[in-house]
Protein backbone atom coordinates (compact mmCIF):
# COMPACT_ATOMS: atom_id res chain seq x y z
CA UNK A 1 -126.06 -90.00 202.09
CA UNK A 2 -127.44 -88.43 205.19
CA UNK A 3 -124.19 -86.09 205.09
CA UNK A 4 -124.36 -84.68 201.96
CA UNK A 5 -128.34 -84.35 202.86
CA UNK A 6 -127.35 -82.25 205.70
CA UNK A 7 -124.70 -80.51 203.93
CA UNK A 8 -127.06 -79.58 201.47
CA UNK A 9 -130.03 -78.34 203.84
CA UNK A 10 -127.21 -76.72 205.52
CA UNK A 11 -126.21 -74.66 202.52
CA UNK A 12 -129.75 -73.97 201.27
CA UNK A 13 -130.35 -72.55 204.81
CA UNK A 14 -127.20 -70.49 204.45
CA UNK A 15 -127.83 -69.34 201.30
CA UNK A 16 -131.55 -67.91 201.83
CA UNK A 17 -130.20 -66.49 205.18
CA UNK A 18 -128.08 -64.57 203.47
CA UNK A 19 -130.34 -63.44 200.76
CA UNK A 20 -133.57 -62.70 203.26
CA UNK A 21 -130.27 -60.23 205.38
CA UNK A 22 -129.54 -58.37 201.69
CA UNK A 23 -133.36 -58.06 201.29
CA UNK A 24 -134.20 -57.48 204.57
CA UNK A 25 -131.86 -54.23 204.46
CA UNK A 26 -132.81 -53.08 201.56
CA UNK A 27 -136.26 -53.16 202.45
CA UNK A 28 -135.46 -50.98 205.68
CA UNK A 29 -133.61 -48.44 203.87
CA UNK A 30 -136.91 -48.39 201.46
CA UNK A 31 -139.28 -47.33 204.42
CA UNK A 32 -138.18 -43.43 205.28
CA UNK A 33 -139.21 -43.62 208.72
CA UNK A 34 -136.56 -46.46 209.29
CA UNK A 35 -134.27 -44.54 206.86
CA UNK A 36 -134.66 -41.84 208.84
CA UNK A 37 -134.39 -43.45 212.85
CA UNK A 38 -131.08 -45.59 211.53
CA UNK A 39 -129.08 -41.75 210.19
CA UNK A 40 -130.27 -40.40 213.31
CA UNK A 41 -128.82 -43.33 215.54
CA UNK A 42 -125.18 -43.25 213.86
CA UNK A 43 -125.07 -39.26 213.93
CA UNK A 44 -126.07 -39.09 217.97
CA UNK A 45 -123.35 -41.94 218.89
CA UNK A 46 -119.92 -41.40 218.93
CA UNK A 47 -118.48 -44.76 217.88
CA UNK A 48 -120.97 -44.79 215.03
CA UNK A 49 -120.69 -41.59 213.67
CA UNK A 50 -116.26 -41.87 213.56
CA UNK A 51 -116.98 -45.20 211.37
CA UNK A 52 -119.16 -43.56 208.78
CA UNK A 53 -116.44 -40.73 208.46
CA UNK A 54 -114.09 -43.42 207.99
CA UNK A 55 -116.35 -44.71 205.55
CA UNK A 56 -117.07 -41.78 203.74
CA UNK A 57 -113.15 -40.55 203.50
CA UNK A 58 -112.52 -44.36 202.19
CA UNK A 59 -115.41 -43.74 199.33
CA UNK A 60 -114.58 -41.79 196.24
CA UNK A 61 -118.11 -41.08 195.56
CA UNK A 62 -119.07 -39.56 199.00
CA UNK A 63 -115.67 -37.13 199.18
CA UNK A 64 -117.12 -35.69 195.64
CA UNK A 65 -120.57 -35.12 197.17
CA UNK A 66 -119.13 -33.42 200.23
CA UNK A 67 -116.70 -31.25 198.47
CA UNK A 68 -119.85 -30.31 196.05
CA UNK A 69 -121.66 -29.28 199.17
CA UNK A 70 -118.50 -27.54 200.56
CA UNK A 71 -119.18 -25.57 197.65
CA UNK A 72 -122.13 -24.70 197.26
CA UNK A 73 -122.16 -23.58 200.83
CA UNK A 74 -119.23 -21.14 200.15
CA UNK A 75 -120.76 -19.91 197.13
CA UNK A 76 -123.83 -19.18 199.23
CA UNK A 77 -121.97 -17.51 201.89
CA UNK A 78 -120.25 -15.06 199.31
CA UNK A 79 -122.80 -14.32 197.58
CA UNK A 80 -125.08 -13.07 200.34
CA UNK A 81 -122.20 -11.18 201.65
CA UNK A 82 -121.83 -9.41 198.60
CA UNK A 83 -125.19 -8.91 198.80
CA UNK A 84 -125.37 -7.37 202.43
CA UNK A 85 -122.13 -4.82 201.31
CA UNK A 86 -124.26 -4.05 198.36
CA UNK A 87 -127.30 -2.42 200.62
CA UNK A 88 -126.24 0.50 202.21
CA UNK A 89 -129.31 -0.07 204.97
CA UNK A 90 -128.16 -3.76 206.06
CA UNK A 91 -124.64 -2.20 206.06
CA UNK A 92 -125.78 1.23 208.31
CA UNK A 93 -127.91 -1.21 210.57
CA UNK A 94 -124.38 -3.26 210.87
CA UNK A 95 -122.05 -0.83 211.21
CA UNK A 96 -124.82 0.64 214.09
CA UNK A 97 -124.86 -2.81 215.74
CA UNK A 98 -121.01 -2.88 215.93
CA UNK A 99 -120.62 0.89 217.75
CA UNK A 100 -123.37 0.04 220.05
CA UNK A 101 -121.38 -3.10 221.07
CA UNK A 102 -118.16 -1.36 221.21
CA UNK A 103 -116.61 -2.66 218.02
CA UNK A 104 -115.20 -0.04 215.72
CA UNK A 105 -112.32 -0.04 213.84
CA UNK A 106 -110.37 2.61 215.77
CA UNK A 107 -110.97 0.61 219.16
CA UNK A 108 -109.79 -2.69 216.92
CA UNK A 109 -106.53 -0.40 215.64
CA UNK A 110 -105.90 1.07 218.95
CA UNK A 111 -105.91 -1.75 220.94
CA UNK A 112 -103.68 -3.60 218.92
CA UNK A 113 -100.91 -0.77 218.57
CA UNK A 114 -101.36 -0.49 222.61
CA UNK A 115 -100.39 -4.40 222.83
CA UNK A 116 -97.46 -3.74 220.23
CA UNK A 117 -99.77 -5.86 217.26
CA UNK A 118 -100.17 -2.87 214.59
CA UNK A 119 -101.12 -4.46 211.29
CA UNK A 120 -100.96 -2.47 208.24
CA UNK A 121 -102.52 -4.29 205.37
């Protein structure tokens, strides 16, 4: 009798342990602040960060979400590129910046035909 009452307080213990852990996490990830000091932990540390990337490339859900992004992004890029070749003053202030710094297209095209790299596109 005083087995199975120990088994049983034992289990009960077990079992609430385990169910004041789930809540306890949830109730951290609830409270941005915590949220926030827990992302910024695993994305400073080395160790941590290489486990959530394994994580993440193991979950089907988080590979959409970064190839989404991975759009997005390169749709951004694009577009404001086709929007900086569309103004002729961003593209006069550019093409400025580049001869001041010494990079033209001739001294691009001469330097590679001096090295024997010529490309002809």
């Amino acid at each position: 009798m005083k087995t199975l009452l120990l088994m049983l307080t034992v289990i009960g213990l077990l079992t609430l342990t385990s169910c004041s852990n789930e809540t306890d996490i949830k109730t951290m990830m609830q409270n941005t602040e915590t949220r926030t000091q827990m992302m910024d932990k695993i994305v400073s540390d080395q160790t941590m960060m290489t486990e959530f990337i394994g994580k993440m490339k193991n979950n089907k859900h988080a590979m959409q979400m970064m190839q989404k992004s991975m759009m997005k992004d390169r749709e951004m890029m694009k577009g404001m590129m086709q929007n900086i070749m569309k103004d002729d003053k961003i593209m006069q202030n550019m093409m400025q910046m580049m001869k001041n710094k010494g990079m033209n297209m001739k001294d691009g095209m001469e330097a590679n035909s001096k090295d024997g790299h010529t490309h002809n596109h």
